[in-house]
PDB file of N, CA and C in Angstrom:
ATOM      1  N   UNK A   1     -25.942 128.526   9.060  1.00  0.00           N
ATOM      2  CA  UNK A   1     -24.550 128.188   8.834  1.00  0.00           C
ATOM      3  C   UNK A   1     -24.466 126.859   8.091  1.00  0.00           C
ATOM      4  N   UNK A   2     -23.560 126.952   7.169  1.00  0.00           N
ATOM      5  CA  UNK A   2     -23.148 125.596   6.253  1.00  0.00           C
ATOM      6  C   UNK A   2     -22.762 124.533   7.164  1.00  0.00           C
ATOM      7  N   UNK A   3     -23.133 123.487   6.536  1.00  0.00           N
ATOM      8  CA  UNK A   3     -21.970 121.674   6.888  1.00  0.00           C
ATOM      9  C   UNK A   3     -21.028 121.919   6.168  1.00  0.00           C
ATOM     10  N   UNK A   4     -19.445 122.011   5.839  1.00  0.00           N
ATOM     11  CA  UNK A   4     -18.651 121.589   5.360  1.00  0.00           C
ATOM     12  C   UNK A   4     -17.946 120.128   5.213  1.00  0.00           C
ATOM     13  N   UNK A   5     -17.666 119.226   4.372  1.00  0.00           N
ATOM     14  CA  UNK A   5     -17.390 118.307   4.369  1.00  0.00           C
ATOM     15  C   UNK A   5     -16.180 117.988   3.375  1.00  0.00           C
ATOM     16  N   UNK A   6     -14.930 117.632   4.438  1.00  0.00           N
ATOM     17  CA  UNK A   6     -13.569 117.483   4.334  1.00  0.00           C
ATOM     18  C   UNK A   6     -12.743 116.312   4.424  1.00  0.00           C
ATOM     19  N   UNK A   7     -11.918 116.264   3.312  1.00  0.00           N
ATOM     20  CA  UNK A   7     -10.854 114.630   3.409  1.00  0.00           C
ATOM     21  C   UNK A   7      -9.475 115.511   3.547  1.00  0.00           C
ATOM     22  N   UNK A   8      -9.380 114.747   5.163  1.00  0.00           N
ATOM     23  CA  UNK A   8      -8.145 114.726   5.654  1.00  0.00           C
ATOM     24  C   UNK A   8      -7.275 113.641   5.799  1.00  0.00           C
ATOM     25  N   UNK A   9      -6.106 114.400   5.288  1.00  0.00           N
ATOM     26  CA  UNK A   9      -4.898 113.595   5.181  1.00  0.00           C
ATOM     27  C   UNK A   9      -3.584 113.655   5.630  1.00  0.00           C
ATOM     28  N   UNK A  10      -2.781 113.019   6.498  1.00  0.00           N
ATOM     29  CA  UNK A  10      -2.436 113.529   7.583  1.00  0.00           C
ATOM     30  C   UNK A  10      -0.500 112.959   7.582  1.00  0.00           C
ATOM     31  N   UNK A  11      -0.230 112.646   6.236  1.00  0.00           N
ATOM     32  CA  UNK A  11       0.849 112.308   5.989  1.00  0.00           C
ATOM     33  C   UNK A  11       1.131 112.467   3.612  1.00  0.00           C
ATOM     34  N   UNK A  12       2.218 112.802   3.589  1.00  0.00           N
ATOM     35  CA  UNK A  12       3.326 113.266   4.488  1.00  0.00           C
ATOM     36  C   UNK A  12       3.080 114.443   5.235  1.00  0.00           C
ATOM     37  N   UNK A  13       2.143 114.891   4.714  1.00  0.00           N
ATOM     38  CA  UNK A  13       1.583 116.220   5.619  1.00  0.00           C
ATOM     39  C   UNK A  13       0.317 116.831   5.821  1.00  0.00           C
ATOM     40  N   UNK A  14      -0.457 117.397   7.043  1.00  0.00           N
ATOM     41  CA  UNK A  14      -1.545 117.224   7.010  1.00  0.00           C
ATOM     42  C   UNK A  14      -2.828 118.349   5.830  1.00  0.00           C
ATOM     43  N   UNK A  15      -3.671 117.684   5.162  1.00  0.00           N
ATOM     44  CA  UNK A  15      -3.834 118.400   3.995  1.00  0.00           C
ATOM     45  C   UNK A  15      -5.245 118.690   4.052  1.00  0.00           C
ATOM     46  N   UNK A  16      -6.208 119.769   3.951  1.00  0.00           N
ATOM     47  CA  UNK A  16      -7.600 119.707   4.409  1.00  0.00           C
ATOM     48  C   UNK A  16      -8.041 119.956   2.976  1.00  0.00           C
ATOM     49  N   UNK A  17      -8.749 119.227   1.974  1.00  0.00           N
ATOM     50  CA  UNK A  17      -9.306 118.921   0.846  1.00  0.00           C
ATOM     51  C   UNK A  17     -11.027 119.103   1.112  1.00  0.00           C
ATOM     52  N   UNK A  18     -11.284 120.099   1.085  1.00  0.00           N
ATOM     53  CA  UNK A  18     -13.155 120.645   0.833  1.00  0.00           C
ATOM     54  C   UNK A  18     -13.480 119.425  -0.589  1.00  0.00           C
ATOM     55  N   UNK A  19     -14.670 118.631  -0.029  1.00  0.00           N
ATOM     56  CA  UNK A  19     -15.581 118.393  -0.760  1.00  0.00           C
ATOM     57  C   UNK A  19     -16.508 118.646  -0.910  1.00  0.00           C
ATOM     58  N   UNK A  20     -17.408 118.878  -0.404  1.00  0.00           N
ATOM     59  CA  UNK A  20     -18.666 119.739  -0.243  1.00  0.00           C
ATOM     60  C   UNK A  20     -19.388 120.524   0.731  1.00  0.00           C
ATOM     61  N   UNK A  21     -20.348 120.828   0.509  1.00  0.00           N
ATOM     62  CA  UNK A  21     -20.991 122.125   1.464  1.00  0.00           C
ATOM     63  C   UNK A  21     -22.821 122.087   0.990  1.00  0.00           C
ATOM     64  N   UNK A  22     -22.931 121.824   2.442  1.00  0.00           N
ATOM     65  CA  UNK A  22     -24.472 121.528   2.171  1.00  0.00           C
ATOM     66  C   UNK A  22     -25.175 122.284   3.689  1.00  0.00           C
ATOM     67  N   UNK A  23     -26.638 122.817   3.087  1.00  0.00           N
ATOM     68  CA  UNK A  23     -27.157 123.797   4.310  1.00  0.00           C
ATOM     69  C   UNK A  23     -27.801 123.267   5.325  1.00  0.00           C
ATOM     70  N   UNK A  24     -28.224 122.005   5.088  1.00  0.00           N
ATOM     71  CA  UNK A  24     -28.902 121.238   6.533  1.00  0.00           C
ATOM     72  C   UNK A  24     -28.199 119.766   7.186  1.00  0.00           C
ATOM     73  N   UNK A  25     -28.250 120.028   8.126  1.00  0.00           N
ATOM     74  CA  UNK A  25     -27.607 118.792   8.882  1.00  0.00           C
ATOM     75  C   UNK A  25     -28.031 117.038   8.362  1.00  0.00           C
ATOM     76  N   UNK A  26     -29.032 116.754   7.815  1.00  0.00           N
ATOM     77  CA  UNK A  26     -29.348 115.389   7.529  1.00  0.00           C
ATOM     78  C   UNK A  26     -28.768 115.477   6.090  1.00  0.00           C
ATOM     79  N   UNK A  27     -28.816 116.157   5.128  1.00  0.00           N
ATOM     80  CA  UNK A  27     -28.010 115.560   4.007  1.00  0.00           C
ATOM     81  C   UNK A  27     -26.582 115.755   3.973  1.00  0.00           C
ATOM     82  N   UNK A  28     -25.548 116.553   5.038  1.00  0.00           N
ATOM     83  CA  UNK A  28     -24.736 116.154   5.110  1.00  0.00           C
ATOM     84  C   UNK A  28     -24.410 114.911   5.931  1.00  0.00           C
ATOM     85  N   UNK A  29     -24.885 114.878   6.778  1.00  0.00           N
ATOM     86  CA  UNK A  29     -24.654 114.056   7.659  1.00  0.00           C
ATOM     87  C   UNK A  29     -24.757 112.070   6.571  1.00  0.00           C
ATOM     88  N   UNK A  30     -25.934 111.844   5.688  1.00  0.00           N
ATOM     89  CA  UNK A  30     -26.664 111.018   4.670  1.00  0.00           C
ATOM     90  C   UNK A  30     -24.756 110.961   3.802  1.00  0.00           C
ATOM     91  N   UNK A  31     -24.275 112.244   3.194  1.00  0.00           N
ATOM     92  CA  UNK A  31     -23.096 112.502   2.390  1.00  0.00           C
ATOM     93  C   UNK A  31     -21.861 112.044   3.108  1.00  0.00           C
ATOM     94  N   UNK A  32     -21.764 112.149   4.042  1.00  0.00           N
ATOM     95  CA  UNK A  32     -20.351 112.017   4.591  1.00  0.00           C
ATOM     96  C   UNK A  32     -20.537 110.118   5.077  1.00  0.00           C
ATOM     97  N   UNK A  33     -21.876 109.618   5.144  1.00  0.00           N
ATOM     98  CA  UNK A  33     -21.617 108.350   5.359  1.00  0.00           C
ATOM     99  C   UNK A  33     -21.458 107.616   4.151  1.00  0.00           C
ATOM    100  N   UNK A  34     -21.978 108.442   3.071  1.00  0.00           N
ATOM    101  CA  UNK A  34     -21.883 107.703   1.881  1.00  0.00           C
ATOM    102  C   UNK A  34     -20.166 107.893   1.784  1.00  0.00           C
ATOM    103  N   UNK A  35     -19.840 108.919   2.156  1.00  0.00           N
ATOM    104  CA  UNK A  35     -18.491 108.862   1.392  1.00  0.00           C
ATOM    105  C   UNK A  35     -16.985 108.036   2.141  1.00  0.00           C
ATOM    106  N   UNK A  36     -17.278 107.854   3.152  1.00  0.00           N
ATOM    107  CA  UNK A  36     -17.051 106.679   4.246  1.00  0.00           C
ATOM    108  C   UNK A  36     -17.234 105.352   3.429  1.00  0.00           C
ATOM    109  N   UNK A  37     -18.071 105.024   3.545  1.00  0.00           N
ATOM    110  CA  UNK A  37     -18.548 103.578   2.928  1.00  0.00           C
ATOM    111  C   UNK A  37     -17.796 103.592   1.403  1.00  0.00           C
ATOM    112  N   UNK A  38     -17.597 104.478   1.242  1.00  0.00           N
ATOM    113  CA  UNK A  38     -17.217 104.615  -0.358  1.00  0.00           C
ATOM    114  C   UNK A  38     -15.494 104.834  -0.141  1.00  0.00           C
ATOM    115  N   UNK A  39     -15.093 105.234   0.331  1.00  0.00           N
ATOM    116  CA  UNK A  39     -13.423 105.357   0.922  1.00  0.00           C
ATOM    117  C   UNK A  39     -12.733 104.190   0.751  1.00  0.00           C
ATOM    118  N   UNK A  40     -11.335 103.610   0.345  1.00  0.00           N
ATOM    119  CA  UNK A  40     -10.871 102.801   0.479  1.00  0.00           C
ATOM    120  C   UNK A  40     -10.865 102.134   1.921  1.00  0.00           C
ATOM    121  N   UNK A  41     -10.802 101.096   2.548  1.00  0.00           N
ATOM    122  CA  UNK A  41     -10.375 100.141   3.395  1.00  0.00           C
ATOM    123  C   UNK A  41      -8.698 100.956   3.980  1.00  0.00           C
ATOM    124  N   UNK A  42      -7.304 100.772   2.707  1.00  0.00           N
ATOM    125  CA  UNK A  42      -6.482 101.017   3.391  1.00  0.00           C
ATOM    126  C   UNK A  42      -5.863 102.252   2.858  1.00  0.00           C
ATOM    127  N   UNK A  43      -7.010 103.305   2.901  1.00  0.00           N
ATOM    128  CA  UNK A  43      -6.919 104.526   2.703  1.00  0.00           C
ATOM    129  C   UNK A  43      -6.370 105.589   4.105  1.00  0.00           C
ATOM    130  N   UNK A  44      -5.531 106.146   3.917  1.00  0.00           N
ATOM    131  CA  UNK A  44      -5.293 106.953   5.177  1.00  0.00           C
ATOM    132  C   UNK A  44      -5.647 108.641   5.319  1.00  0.00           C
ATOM    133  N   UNK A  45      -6.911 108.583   4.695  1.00  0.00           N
ATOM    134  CA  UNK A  45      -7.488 110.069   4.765  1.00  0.00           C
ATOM    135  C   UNK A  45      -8.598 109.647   5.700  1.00  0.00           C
ATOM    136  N   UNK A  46      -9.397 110.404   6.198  1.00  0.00           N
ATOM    137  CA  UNK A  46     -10.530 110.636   6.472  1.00  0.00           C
ATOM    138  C   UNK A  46     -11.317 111.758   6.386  1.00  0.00           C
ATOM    139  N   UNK A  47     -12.769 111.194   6.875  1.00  0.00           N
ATOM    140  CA  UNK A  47     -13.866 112.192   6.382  1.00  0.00           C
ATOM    141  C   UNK A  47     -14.294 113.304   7.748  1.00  0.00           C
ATOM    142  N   UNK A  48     -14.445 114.165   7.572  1.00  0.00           N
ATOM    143  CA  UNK A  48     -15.192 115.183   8.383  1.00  0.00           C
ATOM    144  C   UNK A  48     -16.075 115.481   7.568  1.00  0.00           C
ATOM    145  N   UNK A  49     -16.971 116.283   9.158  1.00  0.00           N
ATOM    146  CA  UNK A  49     -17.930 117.159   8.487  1.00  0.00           C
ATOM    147  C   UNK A  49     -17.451 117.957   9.475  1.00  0.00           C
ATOM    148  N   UNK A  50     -17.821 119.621   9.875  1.00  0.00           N
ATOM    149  CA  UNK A  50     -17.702 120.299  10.583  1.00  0.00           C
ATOM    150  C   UNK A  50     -18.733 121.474   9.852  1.00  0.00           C
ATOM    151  N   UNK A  51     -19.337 121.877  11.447  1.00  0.00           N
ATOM    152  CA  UNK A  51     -20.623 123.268  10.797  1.00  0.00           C
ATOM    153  C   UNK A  51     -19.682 125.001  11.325  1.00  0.00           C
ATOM    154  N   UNK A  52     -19.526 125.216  10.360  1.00  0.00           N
ATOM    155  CA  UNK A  52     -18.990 126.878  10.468  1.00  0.00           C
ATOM    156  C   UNK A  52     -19.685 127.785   9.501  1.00  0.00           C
ATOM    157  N   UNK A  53     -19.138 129.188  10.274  1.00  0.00           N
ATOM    158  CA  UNK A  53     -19.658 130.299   9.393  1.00  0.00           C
ATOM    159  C   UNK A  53     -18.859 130.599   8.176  1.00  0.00           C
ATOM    160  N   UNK A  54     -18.010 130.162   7.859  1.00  0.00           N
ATOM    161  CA  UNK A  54     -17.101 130.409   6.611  1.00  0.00           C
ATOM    162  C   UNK A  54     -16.694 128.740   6.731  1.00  0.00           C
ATOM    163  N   UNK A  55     -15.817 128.943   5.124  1.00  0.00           N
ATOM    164  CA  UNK A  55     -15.057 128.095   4.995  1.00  0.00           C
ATOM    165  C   UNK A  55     -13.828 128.241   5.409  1.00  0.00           C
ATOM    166  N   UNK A  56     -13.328 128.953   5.525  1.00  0.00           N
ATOM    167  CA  UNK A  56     -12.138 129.692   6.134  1.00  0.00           C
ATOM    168  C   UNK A  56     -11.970 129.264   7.837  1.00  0.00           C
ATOM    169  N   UNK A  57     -13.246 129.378   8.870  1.00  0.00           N
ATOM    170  CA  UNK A  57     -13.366 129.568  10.097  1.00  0.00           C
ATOM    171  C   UNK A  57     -13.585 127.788  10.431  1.00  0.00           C
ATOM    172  N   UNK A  58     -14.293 127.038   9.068  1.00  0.00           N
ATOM    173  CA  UNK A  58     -14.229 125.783   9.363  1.00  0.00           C
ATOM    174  C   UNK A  58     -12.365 124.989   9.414  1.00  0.00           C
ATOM    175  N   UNK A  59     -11.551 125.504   7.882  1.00  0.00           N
ATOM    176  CA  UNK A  59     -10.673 124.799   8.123  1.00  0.00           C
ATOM    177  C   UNK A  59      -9.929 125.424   9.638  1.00  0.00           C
ATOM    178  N   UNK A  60     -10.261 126.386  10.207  1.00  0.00           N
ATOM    179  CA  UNK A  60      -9.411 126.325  11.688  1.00  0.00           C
ATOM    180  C   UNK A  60      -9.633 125.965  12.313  1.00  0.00           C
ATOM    181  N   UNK A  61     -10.771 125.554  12.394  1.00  0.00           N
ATOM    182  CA  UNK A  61     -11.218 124.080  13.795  1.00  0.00           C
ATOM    183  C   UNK A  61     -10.847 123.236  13.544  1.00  0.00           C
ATOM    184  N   UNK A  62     -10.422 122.680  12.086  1.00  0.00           N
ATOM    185  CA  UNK A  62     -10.423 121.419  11.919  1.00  0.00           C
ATOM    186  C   UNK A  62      -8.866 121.237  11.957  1.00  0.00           C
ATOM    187  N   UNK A  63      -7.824 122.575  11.761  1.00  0.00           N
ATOM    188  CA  UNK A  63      -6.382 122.418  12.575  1.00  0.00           C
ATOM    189  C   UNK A  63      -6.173 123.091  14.038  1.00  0.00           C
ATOM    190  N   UNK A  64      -7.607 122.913  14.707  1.00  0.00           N
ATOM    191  CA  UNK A  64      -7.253 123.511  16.249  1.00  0.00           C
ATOM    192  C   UNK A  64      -6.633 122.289  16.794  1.00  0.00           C
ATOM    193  N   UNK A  65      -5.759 122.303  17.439  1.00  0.00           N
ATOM    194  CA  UNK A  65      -5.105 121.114  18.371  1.00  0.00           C
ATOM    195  C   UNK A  65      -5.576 121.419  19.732  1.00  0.00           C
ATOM    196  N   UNK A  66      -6.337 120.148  19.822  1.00  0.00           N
ATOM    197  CA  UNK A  66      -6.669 119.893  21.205  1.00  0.00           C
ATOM    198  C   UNK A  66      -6.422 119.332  22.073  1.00  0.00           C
ATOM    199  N   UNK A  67      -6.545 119.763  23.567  1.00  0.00           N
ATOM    200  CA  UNK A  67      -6.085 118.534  24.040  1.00  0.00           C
ATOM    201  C   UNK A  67      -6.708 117.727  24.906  1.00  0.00           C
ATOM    202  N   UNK A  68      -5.458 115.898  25.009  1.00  0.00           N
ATOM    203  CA  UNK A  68      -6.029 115.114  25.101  1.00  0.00           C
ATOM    204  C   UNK A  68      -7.463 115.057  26.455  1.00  0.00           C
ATOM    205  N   UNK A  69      -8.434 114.576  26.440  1.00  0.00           N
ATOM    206  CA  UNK A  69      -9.072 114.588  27.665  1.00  0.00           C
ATOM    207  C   UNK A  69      -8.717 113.520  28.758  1.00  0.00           C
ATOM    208  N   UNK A  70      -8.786 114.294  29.855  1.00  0.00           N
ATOM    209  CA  UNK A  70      -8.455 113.717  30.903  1.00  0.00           C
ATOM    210  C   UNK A  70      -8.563 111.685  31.239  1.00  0.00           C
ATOM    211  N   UNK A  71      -8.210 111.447  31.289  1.00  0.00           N
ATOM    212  CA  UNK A  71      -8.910 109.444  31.830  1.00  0.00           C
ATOM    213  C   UNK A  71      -8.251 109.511  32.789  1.00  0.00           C
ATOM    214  N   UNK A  72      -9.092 108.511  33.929  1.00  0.00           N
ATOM    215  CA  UNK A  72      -9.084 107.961  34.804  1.00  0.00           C
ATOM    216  C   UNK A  72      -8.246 107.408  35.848  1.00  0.00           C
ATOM    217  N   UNK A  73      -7.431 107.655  36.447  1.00  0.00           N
ATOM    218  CA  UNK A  73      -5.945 107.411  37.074  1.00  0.00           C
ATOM    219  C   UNK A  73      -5.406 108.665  36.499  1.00  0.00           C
ATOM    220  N   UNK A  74      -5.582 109.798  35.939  1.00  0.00           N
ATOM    221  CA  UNK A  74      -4.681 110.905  35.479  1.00  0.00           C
ATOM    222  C   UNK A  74      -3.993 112.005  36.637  1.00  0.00           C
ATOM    223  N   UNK A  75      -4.476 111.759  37.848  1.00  0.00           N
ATOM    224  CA  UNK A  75      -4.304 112.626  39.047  1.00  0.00           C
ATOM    225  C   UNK A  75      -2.805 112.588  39.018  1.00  0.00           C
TER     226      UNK A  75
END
């Protein structure tokens, strides 16, 4: 299964922009820090990576809404 690697942007609305797609975990993983470091400062996208069987099955994880996890005093 592919790395997909995505700039999200989350105003005015949220927008999932594919940049690349690579087959092993260390050169995406090497890509997405480069492209971090390379991102503006007061840029309001960010970077994913996410591993799926399609590109299709990746952007739906990456709009699954989850929810928040539990902390501490939550009883």
């Amino acid at each position: 299964m592919p790395y997909f690697i995505y700039r999200i942007t989350e105003r005015p609305v949220r927008l999932l922009n594919k940049l690349e797609e690579h087959e092993n975990y260390r050169d995406a993983s090497v890509r997405v820090k480069e492209l971090r470091a390379a991102q503006a400062a007061d840029s309001n996208a960010i970077i994913k990576m996410i591993h799926a069987e399609t590109e299709l099955k990746a952007e739906d994880l990456l709009n699954e809404v989850r929810e928040r996890p539990p902390e501490l005093g939550d009883d």
